[in-house]
N, C-alpha and C. Protein backbone atom coordinates (compact mmCIF):
# COMPACT_ATOMS: atom_id res chain seq x y z
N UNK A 1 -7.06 82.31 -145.76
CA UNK A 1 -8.45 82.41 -145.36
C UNK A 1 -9.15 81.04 -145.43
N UNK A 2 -9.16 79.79 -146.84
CA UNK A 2 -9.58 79.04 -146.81
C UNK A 2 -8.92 78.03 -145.71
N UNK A 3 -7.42 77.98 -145.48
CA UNK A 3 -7.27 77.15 -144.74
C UNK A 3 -7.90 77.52 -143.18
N UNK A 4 -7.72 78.47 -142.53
CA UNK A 4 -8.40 79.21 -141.36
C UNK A 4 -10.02 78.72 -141.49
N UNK A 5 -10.36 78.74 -142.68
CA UNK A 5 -12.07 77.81 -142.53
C UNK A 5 -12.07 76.61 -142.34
N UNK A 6 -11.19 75.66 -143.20
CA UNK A 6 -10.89 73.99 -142.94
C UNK A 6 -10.18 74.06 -141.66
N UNK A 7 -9.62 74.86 -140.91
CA UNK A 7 -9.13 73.98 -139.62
C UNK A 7 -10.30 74.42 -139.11
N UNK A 8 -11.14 74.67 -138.56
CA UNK A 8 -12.65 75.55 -137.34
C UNK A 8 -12.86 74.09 -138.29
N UNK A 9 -13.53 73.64 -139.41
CA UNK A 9 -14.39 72.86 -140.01
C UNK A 9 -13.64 71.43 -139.33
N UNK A 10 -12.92 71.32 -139.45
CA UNK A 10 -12.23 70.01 -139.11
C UNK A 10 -11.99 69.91 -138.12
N UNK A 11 -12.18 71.10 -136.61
CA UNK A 11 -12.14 71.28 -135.68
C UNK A 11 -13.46 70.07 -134.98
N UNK A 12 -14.24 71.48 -135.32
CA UNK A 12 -15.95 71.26 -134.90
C UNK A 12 -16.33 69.98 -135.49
N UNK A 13 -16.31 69.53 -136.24
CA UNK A 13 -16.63 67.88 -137.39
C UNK A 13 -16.37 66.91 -136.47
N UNK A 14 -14.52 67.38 -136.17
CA UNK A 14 -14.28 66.23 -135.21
C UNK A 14 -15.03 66.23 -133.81
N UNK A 15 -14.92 67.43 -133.15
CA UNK A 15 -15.57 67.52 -131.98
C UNK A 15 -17.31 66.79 -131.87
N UNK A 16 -17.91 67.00 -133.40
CA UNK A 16 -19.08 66.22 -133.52
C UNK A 16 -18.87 64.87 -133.69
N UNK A 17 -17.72 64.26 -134.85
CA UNK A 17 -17.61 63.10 -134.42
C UNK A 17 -17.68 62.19 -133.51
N UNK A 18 -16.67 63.00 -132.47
CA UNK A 18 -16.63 61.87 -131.44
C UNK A 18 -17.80 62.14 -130.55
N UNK A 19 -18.70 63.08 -130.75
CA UNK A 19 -19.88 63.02 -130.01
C UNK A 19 -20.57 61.45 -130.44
N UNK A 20 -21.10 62.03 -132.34
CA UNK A 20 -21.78 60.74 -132.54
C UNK A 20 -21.46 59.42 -131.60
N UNK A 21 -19.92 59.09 -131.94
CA UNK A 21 -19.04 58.23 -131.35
C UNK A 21 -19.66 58.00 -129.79
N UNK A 22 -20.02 58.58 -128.80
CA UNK A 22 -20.49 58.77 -127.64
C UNK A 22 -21.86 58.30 -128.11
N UNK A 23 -22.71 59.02 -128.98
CA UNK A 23 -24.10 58.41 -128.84
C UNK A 23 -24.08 57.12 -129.08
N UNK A 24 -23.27 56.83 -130.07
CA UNK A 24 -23.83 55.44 -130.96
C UNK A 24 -23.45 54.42 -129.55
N UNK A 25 -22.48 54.61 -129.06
CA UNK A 25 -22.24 53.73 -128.01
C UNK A 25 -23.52 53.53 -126.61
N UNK A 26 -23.83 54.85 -126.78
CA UNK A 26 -25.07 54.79 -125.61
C UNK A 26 -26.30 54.52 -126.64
N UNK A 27 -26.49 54.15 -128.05
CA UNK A 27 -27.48 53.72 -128.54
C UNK A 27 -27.41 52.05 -128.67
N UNK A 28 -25.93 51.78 -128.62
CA UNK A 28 -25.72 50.38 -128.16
C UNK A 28 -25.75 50.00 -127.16
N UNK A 29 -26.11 50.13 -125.98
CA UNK A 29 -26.20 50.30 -124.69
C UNK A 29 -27.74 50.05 -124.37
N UNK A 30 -28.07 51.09 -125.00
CA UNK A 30 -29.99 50.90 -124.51
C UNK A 30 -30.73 50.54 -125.23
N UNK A 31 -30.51 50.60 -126.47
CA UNK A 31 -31.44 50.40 -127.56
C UNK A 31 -31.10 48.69 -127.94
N UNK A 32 -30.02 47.89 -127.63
CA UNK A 32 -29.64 46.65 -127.85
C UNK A 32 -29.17 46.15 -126.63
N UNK A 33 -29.53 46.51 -125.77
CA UNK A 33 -29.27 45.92 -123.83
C UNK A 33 -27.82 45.62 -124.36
N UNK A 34 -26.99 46.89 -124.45
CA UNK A 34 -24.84 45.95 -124.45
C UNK A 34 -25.26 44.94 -126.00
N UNK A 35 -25.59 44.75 -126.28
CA UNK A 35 -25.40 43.99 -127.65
C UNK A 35 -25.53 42.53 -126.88
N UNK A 36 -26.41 41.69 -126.08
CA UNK A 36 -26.17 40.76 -124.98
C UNK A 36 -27.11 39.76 -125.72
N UNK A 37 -26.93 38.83 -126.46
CA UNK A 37 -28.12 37.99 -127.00
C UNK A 37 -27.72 37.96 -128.47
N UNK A 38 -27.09 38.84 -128.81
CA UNK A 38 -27.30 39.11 -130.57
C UNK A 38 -25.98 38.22 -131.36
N UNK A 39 -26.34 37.75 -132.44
CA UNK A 39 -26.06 37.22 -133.16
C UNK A 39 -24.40 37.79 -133.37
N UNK A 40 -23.34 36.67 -133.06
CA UNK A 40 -22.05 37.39 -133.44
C UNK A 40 -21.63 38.07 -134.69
N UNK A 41 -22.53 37.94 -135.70
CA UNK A 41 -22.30 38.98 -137.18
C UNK A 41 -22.54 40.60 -136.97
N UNK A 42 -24.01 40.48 -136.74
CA UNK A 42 -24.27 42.15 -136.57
C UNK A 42 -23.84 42.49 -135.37
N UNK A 43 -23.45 41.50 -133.80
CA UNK A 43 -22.58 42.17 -132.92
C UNK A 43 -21.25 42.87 -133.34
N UNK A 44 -20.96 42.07 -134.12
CA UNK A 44 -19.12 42.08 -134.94
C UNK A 44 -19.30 43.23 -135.86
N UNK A 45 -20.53 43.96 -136.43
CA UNK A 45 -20.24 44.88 -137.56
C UNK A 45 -20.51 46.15 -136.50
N UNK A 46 -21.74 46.58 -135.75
CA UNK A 46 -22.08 47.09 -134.60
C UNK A 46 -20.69 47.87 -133.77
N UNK A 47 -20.20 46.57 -133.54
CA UNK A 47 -18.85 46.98 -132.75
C UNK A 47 -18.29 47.93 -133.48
N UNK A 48 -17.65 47.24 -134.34
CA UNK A 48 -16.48 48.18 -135.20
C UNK A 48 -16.65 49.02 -135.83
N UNK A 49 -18.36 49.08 -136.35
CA UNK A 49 -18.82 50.45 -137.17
C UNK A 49 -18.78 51.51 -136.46
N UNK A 50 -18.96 51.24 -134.65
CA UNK A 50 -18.39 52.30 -133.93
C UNK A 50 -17.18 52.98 -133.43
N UNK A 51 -16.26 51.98 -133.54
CA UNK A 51 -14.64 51.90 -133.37
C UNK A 51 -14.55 52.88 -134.85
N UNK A 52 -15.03 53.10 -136.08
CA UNK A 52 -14.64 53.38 -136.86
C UNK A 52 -14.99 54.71 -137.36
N UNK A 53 -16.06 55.20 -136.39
CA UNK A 53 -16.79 56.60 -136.14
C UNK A 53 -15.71 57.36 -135.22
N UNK A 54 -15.09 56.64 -134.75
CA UNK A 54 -14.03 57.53 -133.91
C UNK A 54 -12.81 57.35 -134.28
N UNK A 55 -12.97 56.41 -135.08
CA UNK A 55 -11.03 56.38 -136.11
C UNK A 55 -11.14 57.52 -137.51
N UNK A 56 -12.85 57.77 -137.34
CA UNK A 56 -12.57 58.73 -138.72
C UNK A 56 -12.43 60.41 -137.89
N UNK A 57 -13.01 60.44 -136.34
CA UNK A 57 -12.81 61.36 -135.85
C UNK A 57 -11.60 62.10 -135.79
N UNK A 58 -10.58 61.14 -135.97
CA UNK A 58 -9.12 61.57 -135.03
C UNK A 58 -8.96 62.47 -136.08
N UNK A 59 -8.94 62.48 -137.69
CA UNK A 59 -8.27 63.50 -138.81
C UNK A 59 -8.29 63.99 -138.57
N UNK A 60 -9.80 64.49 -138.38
CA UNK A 60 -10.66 65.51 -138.06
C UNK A 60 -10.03 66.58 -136.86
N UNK A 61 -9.91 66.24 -135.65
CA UNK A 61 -9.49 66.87 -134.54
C UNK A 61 -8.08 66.82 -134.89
N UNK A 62 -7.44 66.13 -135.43
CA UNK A 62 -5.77 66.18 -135.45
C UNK A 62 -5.52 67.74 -136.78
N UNK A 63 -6.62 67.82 -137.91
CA UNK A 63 -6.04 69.04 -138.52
C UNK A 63 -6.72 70.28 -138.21
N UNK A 64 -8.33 70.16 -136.93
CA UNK A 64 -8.29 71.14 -136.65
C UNK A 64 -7.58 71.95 -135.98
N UNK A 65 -6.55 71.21 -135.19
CA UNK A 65 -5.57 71.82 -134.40
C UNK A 65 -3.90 72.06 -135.13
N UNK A 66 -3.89 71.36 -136.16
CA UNK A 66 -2.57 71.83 -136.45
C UNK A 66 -2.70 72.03 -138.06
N UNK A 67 -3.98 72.47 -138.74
CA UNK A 67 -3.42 72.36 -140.19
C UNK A 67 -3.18 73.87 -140.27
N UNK A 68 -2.31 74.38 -141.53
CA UNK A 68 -1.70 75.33 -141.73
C UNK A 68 -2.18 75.62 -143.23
N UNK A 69 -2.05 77.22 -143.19
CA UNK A 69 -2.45 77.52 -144.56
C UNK A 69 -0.93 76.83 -145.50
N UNK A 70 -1.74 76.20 -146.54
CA UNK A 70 -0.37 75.67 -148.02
C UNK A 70 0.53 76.49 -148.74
N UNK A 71 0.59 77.82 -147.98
CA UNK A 71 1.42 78.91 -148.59
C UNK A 71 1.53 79.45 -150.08
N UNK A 72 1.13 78.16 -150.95
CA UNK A 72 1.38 78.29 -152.35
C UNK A 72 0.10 78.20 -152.59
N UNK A 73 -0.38 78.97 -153.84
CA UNK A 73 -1.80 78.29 -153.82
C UNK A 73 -2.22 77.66 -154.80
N UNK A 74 -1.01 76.56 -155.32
CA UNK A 74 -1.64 75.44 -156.15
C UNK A 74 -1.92 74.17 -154.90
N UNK A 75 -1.06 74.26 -154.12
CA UNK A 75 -1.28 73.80 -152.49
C UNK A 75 -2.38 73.16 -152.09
N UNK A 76 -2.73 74.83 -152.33
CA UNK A 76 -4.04 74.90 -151.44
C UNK A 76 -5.08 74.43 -151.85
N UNK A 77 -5.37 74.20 -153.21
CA UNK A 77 -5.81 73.28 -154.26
C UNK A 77 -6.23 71.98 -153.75
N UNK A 78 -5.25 71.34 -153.16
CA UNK A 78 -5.02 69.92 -153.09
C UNK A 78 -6.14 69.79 -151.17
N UNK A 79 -5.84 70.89 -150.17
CA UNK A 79 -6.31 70.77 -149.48
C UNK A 79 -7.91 70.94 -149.41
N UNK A 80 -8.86 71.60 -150.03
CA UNK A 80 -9.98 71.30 -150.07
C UNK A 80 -10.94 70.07 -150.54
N UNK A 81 -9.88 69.18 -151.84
CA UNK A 81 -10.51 68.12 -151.83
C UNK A 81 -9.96 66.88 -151.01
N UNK A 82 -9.26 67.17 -149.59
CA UNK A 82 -8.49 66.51 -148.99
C UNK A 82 -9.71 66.62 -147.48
N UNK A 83 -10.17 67.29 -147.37
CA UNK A 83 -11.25 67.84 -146.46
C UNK A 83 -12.26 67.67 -146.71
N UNK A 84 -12.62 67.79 -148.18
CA UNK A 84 -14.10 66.93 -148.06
C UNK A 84 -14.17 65.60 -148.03
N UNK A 85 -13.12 64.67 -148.71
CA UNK A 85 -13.00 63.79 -148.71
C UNK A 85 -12.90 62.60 -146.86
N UNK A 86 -12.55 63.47 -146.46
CA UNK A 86 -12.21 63.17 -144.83
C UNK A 86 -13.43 63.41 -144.03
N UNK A 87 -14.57 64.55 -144.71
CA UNK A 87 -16.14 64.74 -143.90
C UNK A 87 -16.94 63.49 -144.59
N UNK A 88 -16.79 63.02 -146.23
CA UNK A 88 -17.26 62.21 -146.69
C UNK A 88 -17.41 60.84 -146.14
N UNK A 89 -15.88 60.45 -145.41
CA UNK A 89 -15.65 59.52 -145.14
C UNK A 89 -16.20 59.29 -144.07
N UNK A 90 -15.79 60.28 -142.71
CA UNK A 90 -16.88 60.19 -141.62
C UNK A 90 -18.17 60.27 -141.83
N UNK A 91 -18.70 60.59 -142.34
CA UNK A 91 -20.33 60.53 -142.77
C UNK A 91 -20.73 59.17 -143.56
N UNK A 92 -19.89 58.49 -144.32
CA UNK A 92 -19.95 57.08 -144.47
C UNK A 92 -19.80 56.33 -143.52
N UNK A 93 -18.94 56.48 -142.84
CA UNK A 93 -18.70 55.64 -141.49
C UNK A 93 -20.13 55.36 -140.54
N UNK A 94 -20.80 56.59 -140.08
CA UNK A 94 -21.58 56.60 -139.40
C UNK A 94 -23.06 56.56 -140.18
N UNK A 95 -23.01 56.24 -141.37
CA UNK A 95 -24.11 55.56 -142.04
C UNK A 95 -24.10 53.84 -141.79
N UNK A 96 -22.95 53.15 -142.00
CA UNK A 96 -22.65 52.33 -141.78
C UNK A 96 -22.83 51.79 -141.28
N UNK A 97 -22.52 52.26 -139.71
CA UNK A 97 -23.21 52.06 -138.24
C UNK A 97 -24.55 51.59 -138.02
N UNK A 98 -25.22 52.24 -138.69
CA UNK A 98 -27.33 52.09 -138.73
C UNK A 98 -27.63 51.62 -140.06
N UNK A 99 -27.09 51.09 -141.21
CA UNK A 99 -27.45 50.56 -142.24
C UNK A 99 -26.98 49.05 -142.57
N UNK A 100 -25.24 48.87 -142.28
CA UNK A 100 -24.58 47.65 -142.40
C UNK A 100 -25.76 46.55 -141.26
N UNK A 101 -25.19 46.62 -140.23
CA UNK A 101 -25.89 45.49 -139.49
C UNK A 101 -27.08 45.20 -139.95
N UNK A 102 -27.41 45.62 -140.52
CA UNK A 102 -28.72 44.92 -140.65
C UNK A 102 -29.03 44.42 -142.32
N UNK A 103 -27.80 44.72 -143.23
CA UNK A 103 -27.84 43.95 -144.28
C UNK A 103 -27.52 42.59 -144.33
N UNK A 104 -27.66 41.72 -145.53
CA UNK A 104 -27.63 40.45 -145.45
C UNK A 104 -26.10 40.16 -145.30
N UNK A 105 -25.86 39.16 -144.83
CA UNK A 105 -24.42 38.48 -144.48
C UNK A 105 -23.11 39.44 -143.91
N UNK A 106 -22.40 39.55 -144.14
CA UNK A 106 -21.36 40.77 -143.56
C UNK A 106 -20.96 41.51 -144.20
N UNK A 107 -21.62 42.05 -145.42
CA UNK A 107 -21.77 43.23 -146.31
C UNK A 107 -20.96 44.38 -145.90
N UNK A 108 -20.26 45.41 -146.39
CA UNK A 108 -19.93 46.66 -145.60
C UNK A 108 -19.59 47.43 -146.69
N UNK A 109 -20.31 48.00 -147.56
CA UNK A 109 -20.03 49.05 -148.49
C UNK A 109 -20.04 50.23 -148.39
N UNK A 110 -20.40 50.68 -147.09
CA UNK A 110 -20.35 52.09 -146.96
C UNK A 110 -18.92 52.48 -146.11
N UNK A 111 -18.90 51.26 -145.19
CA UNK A 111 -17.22 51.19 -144.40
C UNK A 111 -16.52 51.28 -145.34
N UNK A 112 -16.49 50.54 -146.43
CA UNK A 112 -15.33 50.11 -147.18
C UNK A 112 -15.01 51.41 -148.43
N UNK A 113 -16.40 52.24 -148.89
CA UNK A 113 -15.98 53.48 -149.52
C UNK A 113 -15.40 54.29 -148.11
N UNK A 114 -15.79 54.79 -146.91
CA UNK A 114 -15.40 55.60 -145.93
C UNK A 114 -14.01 55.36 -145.84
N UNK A 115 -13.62 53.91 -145.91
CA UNK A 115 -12.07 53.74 -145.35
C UNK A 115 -11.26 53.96 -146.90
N UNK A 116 -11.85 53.74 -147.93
CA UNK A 116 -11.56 54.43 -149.16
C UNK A 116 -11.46 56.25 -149.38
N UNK A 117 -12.20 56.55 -148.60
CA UNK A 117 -12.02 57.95 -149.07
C UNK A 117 -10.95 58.28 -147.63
N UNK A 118 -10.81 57.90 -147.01
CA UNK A 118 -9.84 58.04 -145.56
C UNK A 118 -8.46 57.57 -146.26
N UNK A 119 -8.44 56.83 -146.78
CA UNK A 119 -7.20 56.45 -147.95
C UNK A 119 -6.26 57.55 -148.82
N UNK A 120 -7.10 57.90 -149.18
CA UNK A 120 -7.32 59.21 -150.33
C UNK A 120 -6.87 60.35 -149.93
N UNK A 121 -7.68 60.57 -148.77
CA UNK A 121 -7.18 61.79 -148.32
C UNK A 121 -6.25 62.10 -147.45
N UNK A 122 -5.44 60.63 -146.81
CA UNK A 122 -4.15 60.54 -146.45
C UNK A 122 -2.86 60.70 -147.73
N UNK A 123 -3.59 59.95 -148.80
CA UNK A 123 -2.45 60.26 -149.87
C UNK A 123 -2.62 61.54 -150.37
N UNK A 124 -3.53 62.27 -150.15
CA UNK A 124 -3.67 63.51 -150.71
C UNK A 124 -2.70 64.62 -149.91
N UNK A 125 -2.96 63.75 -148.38
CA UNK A 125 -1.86 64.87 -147.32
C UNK A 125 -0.15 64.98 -147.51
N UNK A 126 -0.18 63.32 -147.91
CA UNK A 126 1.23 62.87 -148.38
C UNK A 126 1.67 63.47 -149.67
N UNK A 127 1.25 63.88 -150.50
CA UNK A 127 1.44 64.56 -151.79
C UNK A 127 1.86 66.42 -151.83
N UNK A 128 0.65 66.44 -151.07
CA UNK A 128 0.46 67.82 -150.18
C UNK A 128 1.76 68.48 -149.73
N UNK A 129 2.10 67.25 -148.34
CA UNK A 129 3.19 66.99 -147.55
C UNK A 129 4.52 67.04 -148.51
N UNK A 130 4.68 66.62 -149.55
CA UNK A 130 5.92 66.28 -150.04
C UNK A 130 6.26 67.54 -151.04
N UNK A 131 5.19 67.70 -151.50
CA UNK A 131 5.33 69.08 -152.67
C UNK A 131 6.36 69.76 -151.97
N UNK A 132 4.76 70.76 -150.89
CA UNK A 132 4.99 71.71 -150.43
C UNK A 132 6.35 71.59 -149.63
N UNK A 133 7.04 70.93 -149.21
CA UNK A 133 8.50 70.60 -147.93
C UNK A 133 9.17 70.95 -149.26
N UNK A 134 9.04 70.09 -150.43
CA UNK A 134 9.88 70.05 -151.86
C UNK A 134 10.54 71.55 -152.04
N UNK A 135 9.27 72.42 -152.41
CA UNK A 135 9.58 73.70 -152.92
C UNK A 135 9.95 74.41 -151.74
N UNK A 136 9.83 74.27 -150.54
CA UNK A 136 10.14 75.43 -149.44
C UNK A 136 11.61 74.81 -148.94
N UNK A 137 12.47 73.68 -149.23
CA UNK A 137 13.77 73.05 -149.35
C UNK A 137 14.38 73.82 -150.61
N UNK A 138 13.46 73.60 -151.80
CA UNK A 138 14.56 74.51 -152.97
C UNK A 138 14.62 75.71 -152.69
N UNK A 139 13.69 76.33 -152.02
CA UNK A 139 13.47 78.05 -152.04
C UNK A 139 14.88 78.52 -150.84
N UNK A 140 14.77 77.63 -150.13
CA UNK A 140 15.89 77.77 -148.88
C UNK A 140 17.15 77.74 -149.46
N UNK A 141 17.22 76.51 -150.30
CA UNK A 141 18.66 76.00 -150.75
C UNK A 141 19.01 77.24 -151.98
N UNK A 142 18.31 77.65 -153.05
CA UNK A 142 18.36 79.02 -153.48
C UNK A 142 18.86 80.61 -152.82
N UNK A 143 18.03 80.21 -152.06
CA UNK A 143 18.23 81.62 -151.09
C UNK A 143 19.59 81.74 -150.29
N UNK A 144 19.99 80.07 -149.90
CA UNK A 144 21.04 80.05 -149.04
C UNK A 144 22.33 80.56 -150.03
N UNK A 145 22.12 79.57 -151.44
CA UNK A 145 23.70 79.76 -152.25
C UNK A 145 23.68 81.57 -152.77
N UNK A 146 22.66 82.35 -152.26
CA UNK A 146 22.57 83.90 -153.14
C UNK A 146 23.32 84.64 -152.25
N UNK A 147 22.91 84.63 -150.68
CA UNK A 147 23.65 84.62 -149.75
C UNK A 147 24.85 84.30 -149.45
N UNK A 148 25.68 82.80 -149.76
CA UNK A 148 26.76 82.70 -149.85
C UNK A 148 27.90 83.54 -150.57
N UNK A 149 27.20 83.52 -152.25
CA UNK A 149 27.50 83.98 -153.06
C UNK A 149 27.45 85.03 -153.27
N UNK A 150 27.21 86.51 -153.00
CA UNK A 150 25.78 87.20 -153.76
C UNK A 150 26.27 87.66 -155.15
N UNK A 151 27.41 87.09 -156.03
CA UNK A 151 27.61 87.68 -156.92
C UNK A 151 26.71 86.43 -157.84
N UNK A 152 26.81 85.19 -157.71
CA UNK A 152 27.46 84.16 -158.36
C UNK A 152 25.47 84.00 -158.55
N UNK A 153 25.56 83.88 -160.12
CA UNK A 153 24.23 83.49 -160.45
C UNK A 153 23.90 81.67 -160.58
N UNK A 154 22.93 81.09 -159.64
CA UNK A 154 22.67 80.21 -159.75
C UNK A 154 21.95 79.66 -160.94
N UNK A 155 22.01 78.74 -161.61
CA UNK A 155 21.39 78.06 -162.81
C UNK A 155 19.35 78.04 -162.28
N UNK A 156 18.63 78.51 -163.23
CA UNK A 156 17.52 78.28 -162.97
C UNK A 156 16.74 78.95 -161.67
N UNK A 157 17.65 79.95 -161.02
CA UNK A 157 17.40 80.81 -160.34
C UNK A 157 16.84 81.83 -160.52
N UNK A 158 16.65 82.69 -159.99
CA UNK A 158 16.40 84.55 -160.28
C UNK A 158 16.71 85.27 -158.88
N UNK A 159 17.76 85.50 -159.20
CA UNK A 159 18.64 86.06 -158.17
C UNK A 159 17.98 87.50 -157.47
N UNK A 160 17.89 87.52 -156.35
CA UNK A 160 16.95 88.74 -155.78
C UNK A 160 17.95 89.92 -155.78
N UNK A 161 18.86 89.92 -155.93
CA UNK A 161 19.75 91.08 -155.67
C UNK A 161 20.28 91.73 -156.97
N UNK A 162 20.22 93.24 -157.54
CA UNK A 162 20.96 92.88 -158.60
C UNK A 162 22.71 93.08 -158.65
N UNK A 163 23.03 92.26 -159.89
CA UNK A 163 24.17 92.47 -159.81
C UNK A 163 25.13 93.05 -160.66
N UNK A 164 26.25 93.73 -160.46
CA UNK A 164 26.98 95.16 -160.93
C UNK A 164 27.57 94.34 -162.68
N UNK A 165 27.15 95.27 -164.10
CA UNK A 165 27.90 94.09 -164.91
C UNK A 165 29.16 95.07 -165.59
């Protein structure tokens, strides 16, 4: 159930993302004539604070379409603070956008927590990722030798079948 809410959430987020991503570009467009006159610092943060509204988009749309419930639910644990961490980050990003440029010198603390929590919650997927493959490899490799075997009790197992003594 929770994962079925984080993919729609990470769906729609992204789908808003890359909207923002669309505005901010047409707010650079009209509101700064193309960025045409301006100082190469806040052109240079401008730019990429928008490049970076749509690099935080992609998670977003990439697990509303393929994330899967964690089957286990210590798992599943790991995926909710893996999801906020990934809305956090886009929402830093696009603070960034309208706050950085216009601080003193080339400052970027809100990029630099966003690409921090985008960090995080890649290693969080990778952890996620490795568990969960971990235990659904032993559960297979278990299941396979009970099958082979079905007499033969594996060490540290619990054999689903019983057997005649």
């Amino acid at each position: 159930m929770l994962a079925a809410r984080l993919k729609a959430l990470h769906f729609w987020f992204g789908v808003l993302a890359v909207m923002a991503f669309l505005a901010t570009g047409q707010f650079m467009y009209h509101a700064y004539d193309q960025l045409q006159g301006m100082a190469d610092g806040p052109r240079l943060l401008f730019r990429s604070s928008h490049l970076y509204i749509l690099l935080s988009a992609i998670p977003h749309l990439m697990l509303g379409v393929y994330l899967e419930p964690a089957g286990v639910a210590r798992f599943g644990r790991i995926q909710l603070p893996m999801s906020l961490l990934l809305v956090a980050a886009t929402l830093l990003m696009a603070a960034g956008f309208f706050v950085e440029p216009r601080l003193a010198g080339l400052s970027r603390p809100l990029t630099l927590a966003g690409a921090i929590a985008l960090l995080a919650a890649a290693l969080l997927a990778i952890v996620l990722h490795s568990r969960h493959s971990r235990s659904f490899r032993m559960s297979r490799r278990i299941n396979a030798g009970s099958r082979r075997h079905p007499g033969r009790k594996i060490a540290g197992a619990k054999n689903r079948r019983p057997t005649a003594e």
